[in-house]
C-alpha atoms as a PDB file:
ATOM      1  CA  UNK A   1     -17.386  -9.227  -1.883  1.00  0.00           C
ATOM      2  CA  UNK A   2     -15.109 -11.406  -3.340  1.00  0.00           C
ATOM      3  CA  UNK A   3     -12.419  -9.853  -5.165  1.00  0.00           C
ATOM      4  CA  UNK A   4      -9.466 -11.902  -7.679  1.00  0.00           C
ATOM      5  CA  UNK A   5      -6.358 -10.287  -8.457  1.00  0.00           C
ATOM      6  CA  UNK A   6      -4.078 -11.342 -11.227  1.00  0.00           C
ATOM      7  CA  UNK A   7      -0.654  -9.352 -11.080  1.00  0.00           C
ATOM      8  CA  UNK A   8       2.172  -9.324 -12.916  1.00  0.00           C
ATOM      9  CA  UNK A   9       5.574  -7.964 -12.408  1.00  0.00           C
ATOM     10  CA  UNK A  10       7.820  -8.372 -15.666  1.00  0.00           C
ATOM     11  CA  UNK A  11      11.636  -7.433 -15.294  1.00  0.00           C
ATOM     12  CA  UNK A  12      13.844  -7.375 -18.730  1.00  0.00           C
ATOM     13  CA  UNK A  13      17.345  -7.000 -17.778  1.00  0.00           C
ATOM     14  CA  UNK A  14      20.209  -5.885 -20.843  1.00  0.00           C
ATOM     15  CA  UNK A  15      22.648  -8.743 -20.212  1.00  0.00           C
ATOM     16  CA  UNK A  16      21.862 -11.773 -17.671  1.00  0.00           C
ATOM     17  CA  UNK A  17      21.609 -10.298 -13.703  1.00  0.00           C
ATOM     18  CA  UNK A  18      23.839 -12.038 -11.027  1.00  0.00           C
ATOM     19  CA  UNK A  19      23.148 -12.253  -7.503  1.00  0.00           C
ATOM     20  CA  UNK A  20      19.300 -10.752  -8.155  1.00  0.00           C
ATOM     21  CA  UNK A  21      17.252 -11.290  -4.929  1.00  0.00           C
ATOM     22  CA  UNK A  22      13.826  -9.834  -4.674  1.00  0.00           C
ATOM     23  CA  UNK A  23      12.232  -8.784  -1.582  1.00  0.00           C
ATOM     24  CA  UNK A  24       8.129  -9.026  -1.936  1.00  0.00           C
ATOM     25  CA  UNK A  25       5.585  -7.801   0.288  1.00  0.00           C
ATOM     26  CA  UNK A  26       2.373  -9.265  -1.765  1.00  0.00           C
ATOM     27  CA  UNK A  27       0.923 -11.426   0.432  1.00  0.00           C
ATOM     28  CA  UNK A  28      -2.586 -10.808   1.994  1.00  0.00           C
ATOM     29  CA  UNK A  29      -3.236 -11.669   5.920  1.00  0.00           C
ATOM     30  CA  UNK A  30      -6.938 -12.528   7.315  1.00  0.00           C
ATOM     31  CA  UNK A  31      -8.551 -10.526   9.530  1.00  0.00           C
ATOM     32  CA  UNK A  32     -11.819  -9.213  10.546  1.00  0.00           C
ATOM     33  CA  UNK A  33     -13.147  -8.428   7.062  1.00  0.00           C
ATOM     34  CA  UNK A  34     -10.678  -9.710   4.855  1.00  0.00           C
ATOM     35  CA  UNK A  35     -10.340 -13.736   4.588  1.00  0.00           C
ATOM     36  CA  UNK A  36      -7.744 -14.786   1.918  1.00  0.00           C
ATOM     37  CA  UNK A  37      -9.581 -17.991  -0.066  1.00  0.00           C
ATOM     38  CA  UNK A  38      -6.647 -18.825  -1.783  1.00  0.00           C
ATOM     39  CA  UNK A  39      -3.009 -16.862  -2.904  1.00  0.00           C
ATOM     40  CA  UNK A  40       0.069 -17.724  -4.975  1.00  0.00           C
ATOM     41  CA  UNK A  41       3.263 -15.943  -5.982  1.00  0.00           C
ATOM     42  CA  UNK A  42       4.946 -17.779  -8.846  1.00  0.00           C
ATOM     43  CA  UNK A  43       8.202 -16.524 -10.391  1.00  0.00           C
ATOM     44  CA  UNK A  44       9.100 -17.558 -13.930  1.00  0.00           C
ATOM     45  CA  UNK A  45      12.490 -18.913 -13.600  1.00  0.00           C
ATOM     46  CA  UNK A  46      13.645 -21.835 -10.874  1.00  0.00           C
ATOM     47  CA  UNK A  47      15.128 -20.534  -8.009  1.00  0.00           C
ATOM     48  CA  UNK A  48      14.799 -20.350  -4.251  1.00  0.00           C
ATOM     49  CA  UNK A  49      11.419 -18.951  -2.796  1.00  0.00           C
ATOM     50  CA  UNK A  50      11.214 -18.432   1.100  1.00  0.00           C
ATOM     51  CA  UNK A  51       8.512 -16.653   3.541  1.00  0.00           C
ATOM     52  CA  UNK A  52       9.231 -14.634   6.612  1.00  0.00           C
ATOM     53  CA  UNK A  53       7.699 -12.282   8.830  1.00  0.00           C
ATOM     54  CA  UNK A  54       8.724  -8.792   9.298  1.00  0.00           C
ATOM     55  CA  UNK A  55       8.880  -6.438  12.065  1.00  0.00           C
ATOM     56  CA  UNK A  56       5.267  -4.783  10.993  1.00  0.00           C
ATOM     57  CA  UNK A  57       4.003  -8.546  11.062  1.00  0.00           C
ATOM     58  CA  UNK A  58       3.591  -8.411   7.224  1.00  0.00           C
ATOM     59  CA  UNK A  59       4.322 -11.855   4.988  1.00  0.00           C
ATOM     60  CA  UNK A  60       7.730 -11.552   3.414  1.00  0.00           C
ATOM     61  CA  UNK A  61       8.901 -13.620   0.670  1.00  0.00           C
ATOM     62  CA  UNK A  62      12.463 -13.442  -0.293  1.00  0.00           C
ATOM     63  CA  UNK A  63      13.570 -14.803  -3.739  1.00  0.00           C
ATOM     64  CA  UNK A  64      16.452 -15.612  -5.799  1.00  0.00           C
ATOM     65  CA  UNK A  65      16.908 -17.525  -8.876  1.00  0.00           C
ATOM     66  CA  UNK A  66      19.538 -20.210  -9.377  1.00  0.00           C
ATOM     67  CA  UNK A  67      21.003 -19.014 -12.485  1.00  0.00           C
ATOM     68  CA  UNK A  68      21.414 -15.537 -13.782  1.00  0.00           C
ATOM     69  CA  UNK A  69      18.728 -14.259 -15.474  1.00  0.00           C
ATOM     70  CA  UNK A  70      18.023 -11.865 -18.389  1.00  0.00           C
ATOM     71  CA  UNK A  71      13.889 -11.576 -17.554  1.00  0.00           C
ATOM     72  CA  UNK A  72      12.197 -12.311 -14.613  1.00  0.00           C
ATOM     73  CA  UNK A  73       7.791 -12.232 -14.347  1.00  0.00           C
ATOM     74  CA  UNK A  74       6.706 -12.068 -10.360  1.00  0.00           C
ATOM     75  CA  UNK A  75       3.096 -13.482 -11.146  1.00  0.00           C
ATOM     76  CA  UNK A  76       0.699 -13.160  -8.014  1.00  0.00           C
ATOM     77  CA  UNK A  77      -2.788 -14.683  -8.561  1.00  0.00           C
ATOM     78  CA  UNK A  78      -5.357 -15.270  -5.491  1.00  0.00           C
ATOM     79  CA  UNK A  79      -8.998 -14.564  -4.638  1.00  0.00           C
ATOM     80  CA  UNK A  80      -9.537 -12.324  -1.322  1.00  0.00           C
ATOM     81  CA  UNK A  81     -13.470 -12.384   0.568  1.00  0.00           C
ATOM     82  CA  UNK A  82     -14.083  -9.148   1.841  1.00  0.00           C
ATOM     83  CA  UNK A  83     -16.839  -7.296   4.026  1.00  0.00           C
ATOM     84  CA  UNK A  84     -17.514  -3.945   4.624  1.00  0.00           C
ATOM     85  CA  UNK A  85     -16.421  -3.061   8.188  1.00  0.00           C
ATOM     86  CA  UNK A  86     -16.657   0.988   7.126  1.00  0.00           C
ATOM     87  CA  UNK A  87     -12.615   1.330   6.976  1.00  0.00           C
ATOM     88  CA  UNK A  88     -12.126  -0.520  10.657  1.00  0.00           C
ATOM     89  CA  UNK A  89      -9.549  -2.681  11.010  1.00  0.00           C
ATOM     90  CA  UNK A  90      -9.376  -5.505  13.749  1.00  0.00           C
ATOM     91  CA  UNK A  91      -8.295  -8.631  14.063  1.00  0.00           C
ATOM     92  CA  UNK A  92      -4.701  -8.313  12.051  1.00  0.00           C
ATOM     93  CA  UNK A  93      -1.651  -8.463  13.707  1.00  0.00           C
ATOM     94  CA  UNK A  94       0.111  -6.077  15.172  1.00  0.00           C
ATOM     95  CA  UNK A  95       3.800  -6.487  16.707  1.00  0.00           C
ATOM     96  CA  UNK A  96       4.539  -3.056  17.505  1.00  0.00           C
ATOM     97  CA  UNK A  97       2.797  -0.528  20.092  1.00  0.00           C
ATOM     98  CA  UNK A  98       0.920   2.036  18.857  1.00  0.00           C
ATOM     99  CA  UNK A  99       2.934   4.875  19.375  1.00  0.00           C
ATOM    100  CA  UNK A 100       5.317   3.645  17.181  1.00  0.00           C
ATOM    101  CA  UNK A 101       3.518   5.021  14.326  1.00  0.00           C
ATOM    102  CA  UNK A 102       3.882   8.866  15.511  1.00  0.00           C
ATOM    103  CA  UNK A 103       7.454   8.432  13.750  1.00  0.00           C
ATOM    104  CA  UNK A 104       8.545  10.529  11.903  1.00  0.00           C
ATOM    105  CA  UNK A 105      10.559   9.337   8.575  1.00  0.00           C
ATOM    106  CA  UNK A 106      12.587  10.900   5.518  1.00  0.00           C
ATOM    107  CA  UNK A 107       9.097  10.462   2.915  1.00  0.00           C
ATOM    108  CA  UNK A 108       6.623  11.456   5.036  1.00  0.00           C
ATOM    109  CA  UNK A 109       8.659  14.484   7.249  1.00  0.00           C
ATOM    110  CA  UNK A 110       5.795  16.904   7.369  1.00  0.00           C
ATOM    111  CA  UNK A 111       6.926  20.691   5.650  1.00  0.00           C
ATOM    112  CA  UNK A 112       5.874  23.531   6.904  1.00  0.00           C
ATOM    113  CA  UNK A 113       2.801  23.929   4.682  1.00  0.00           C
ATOM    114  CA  UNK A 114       1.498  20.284   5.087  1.00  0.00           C
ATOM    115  CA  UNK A 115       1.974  21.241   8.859  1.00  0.00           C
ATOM    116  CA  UNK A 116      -0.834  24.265   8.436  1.00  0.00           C
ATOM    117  CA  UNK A 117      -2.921  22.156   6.141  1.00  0.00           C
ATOM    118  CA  UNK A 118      -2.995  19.989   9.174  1.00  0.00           C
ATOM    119  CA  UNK A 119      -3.020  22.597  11.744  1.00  0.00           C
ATOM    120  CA  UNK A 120      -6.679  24.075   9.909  1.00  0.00           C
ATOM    121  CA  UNK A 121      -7.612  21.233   9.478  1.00  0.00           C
ATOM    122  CA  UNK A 122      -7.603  20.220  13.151  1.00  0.00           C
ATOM    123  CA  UNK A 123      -9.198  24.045  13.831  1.00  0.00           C
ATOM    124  CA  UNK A 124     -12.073  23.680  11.616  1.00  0.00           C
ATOM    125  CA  UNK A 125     -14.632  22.097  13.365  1.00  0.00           C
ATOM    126  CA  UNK A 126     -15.365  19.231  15.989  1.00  0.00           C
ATOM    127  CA  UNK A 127     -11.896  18.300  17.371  1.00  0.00           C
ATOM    128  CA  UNK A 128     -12.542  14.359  17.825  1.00  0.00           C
ATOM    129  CA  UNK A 129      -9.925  12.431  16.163  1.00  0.00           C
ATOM    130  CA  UNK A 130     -12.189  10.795  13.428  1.00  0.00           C
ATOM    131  CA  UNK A 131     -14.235  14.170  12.149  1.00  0.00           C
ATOM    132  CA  UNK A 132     -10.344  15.988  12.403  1.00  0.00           C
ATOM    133  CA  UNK A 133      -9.405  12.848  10.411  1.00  0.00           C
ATOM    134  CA  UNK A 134     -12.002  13.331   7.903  1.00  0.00           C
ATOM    135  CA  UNK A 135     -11.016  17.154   7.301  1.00  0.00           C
ATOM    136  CA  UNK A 136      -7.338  16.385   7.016  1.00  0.00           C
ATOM    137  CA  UNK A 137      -8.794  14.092   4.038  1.00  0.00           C
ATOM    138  CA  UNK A 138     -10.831  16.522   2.305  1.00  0.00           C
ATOM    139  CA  UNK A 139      -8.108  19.506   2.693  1.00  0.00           C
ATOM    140  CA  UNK A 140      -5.647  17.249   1.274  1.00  0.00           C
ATOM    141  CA  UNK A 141      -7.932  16.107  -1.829  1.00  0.00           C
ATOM    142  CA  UNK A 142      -8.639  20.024  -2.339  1.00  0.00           C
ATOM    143  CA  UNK A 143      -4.753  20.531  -2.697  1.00  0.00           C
ATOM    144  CA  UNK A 144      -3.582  17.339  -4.363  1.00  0.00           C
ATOM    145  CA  UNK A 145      -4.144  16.484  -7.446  1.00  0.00           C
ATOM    146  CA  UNK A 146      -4.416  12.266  -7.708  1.00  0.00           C
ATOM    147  CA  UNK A 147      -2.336  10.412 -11.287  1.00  0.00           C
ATOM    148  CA  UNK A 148      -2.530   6.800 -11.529  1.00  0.00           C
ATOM    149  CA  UNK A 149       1.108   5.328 -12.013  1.00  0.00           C
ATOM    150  CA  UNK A 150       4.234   3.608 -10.206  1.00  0.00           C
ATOM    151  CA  UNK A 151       5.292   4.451  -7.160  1.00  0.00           C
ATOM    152  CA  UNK A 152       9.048   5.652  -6.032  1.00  0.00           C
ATOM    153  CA  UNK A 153      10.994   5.286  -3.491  1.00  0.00           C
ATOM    154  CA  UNK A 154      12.605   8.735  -3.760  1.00  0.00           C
ATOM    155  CA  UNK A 155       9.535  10.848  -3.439  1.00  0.00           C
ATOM    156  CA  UNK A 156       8.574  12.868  -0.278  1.00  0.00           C
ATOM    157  CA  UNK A 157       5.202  14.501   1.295  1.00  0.00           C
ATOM    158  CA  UNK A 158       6.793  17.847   1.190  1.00  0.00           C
ATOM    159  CA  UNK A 159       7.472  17.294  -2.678  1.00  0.00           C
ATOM    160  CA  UNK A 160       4.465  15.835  -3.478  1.00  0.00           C
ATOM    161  CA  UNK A 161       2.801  18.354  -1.843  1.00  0.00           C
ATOM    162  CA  UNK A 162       4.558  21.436  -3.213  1.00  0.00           C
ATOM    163  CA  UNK A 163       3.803  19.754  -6.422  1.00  0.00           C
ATOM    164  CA  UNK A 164       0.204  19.500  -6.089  1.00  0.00           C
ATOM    165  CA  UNK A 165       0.122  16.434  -7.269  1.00  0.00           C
ATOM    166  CA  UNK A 166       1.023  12.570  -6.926  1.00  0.00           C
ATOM    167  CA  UNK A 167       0.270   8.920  -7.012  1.00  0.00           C
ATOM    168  CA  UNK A 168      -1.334   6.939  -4.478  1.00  0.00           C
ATOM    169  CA  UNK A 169       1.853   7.020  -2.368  1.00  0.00           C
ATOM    170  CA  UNK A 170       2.630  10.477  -2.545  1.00  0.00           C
ATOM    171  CA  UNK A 171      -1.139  11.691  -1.100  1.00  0.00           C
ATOM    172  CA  UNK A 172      -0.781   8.316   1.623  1.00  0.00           C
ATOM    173  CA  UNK A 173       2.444  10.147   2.573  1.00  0.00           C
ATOM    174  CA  UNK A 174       1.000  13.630   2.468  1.00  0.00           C
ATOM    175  CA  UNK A 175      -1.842  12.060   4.801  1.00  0.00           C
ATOM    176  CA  UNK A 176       0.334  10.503   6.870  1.00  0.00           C
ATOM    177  CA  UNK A 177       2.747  13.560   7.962  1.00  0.00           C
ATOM    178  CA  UNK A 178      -0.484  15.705   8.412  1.00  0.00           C
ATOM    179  CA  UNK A 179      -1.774  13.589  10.974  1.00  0.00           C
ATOM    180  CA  UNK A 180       1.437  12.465  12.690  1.00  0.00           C
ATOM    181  CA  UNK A 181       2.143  15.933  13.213  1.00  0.00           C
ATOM    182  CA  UNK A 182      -1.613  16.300  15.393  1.00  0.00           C
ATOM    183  CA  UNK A 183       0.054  13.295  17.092  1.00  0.00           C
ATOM    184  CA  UNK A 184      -2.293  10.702  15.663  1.00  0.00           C
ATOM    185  CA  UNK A 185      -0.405   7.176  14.944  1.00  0.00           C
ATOM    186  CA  UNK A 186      -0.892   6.768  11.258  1.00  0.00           C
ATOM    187  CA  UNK A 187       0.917   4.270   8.993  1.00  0.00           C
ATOM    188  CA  UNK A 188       1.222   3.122   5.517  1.00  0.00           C
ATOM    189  CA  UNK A 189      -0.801   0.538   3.410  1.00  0.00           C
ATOM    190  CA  UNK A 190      -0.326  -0.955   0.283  1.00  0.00           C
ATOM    191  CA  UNK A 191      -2.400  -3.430  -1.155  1.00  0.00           C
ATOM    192  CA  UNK A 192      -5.204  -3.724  -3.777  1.00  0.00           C
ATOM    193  CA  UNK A 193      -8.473  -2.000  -4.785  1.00  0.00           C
ATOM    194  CA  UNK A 194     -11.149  -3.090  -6.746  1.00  0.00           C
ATOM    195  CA  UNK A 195     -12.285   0.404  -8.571  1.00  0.00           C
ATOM    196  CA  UNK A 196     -16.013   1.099  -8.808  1.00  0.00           C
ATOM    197  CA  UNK A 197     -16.504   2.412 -12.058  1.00  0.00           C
ATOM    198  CA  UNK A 198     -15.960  -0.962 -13.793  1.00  0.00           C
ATOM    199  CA  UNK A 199     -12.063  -0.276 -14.700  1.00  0.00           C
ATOM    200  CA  UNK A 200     -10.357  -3.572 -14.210  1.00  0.00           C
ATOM    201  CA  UNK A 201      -6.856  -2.892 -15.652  1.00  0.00           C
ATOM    202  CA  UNK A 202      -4.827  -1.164 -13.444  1.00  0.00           C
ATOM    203  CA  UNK A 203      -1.198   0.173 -13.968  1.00  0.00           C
ATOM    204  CA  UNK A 204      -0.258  -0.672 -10.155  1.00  0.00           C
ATOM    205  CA  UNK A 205      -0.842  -2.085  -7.025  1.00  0.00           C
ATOM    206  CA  UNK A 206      -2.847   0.735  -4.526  1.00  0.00           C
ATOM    207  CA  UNK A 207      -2.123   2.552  -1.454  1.00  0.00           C
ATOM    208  CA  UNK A 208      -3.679   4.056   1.744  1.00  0.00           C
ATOM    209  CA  UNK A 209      -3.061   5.074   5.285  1.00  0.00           C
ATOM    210  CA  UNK A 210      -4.526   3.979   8.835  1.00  0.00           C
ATOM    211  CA  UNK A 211      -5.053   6.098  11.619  1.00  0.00           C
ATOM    212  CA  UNK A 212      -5.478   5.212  15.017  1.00  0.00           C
ATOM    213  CA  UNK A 213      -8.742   6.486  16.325  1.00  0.00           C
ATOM    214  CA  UNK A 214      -9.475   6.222  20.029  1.00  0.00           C
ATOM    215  CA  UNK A 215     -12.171   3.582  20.401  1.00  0.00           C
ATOM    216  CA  UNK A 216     -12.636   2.303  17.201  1.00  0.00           C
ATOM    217  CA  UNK A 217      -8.722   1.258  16.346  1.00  0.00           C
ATOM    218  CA  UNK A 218      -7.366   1.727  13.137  1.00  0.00           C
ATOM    219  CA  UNK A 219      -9.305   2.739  10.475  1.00  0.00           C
ATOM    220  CA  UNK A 220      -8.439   3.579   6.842  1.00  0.00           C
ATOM    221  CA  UNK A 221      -8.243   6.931   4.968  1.00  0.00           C
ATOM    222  CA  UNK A 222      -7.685   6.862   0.900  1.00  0.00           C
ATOM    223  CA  UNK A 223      -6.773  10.329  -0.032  1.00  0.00           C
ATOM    224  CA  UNK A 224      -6.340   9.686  -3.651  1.00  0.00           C
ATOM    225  CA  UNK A 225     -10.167   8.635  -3.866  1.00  0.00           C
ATOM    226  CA  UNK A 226     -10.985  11.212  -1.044  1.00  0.00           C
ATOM    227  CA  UNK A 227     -12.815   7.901   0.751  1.00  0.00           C
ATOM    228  CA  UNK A 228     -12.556   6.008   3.655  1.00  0.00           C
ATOM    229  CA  UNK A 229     -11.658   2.172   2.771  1.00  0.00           C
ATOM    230  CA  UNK A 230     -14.132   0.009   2.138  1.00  0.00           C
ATOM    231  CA  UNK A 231     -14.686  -3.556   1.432  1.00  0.00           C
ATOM    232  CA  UNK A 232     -13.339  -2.866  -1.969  1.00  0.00           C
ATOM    233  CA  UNK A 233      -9.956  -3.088  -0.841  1.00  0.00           C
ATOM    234  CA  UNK A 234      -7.525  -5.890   0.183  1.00  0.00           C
ATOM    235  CA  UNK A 235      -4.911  -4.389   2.677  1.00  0.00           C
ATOM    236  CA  UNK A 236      -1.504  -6.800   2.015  1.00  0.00           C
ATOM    237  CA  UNK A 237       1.328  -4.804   4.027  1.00  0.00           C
ATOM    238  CA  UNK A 238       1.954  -1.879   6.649  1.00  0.00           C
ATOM    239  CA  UNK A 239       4.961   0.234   7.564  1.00  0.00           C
ATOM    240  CA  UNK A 240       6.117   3.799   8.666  1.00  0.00           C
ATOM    241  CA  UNK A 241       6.326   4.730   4.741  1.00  0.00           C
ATOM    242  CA  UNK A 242       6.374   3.062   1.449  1.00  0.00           C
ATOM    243  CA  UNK A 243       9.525   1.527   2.371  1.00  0.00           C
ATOM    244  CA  UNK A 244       8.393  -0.758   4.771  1.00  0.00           C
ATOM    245  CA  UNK A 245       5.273  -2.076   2.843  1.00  0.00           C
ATOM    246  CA  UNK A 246       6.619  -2.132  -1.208  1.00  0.00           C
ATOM    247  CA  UNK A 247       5.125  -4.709  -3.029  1.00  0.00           C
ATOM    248  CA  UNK A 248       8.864  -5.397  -4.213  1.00  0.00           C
ATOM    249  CA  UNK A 249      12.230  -4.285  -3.650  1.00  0.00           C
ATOM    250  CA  UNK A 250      15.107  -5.761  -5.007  1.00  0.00           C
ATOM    251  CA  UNK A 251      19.397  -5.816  -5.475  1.00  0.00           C
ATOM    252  CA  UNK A 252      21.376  -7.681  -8.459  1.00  0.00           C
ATOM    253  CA  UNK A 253      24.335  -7.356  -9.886  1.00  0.00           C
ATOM    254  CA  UNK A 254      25.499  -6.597 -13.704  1.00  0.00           C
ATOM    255  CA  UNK A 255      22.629  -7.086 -16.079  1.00  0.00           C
ATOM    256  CA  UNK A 256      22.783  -3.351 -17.487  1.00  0.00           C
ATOM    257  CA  UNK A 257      19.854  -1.618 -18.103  1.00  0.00           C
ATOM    258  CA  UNK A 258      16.328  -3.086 -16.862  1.00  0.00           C
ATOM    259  CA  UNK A 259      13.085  -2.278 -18.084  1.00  0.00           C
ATOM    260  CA  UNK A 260      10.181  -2.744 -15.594  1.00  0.00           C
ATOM    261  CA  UNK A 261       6.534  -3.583 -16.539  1.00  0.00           C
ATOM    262  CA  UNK A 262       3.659  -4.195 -14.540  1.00  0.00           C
ATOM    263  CA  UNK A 263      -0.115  -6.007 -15.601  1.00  0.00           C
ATOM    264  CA  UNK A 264      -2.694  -5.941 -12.753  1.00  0.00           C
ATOM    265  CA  UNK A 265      -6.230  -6.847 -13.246  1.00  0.00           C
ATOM    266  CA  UNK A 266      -8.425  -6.624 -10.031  1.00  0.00           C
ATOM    267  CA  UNK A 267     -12.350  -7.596 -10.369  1.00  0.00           C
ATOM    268  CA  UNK A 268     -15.085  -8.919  -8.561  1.00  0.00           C
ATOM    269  CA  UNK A 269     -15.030 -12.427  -9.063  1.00  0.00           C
ATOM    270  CA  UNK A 270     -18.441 -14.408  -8.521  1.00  0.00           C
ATOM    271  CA  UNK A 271     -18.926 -16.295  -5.131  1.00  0.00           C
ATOM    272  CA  UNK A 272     -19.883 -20.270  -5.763  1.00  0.00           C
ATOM    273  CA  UNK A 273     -23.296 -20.889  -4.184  1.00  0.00           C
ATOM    274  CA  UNK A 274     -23.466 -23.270  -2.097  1.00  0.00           C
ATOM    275  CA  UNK A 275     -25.710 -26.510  -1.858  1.00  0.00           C
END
């Protein structure tokens, strides 16, 4: 499948914003089941635009503008080929050992009734990783309610959970602490997915989690469509939480208030035969 995403990121600041740097994790990285055809970030003012790698192995680019600035538009266009692999990820790059991902952080510290979700979970039938995997998914879709919207950085599992409810991030989390706490590495994913019911505006970017299952690797889980990840989906960034894989993050000083919209479309685009 070949997928195109056209994202926008529009910032409106009060007065002009000194010193703003932005901190974007929005670039895609091939691997088995994923090739990137083509990818650009453009901001709308001049400044200074720079790529790293992080820790996680995830593209980094850092920017900051040359003059203050009272509006700023992060515009991220690209095409992404994608196969279905049934959620398995190989071939991407990892920099850390596996057992790095049995950490525990402050968003996805497990409470004590995400730990007895989990614990059932586990109980319930076969106790192989993947079929405990696919329980912790369905239990978590039974007590979670899924609502489209932005993410935060300030919003836990054990909140979300209490709640009932969340965006993608808050039932990735949720997922995450259940299965860290059966000591299965898990981590964070955020990236895109291409909806199948035709819906092609989308209010934000997606997220997911991976789970490291013993002879297969690590495979995806998306507990706000209560699916495993499928070639509808471009994975762009990994981390312990949300922190370490957010599209953007950003500092700046002055500028007053700032008012943050966001235009995605994500669609199948059509493949150019060839002669």
């Amino acid at each position: 499948m070949r997928i195109r995403v056209v994202h926008e990121t529009i910032y409106s600041y009060e007065q002009p914003a000194r010193g703003l740097i932005q901190v974007m994790r929005l670039t895609p990285r091939d691997h088995d089941g994923q090739y990137v055809r083509r990818w650009r970030i453009e901001p709308s003012v001049d400044g200074h635009l720079t790529e790293r790698e992080d820790g996680f192995g995830n593209i980094v680019h850092w920017f900051s503008p040359d003059e203050p600035a009272d509006a700023l538009i992060i515009r991220v266009t690209g095409e992404v080929d994608t196969n279905e692999t049934h959620g398995i990820v190989r071939g991407a790059v990892e920099r850390l050992p596996d057992p790095f991902y049995l950490r525990e952080t402050d968003l996805t510290a497990p409470s004590d009734e995400i730990q007895d979700l989990a614990r059932r979970a586990a109980a319930a039938g076969d106790p192989a990783v993947l079929p405990c995997l696919h329980r912790l998914l369905a239990a978590i879709c039974d007590a979670m309610a899924f609502e489209p919207g932005p993410a935060s950085s300030s919003s836990t599992a054990a909140k979300s959970f209490a709640n009932g409810k969340g965006v993608c991030q808050d039932l990735a989390h949720v997922f995450i602490a259940g299965a860290r706490h059966l000591e299965i590495p898990t981590r964070y994913v955020s990236g895109y997915f291409r909806r199948e019911d035709g819906e092609i505006e989308q209010k934000a970017g997606h997220a997911w989690a991976e789970a490291l299952v013993p002879d297969l690797g690590w495979v995806g889980f998306d507990p706000s469509n209560a699916i495993g990840t499928t070639e509808g989906y471009i994975r762009v960034a990994t981390g312990l939480d949300y922190l370490g894989a957010a599209p953007i993050r950003g500092s700046r000083t002055g500028g007053g208030t700032e008012t943050l919209d966001v235009r995605l479309r994500v669609e199948q685009a059509q493949a150019t035969a060839q002669s």
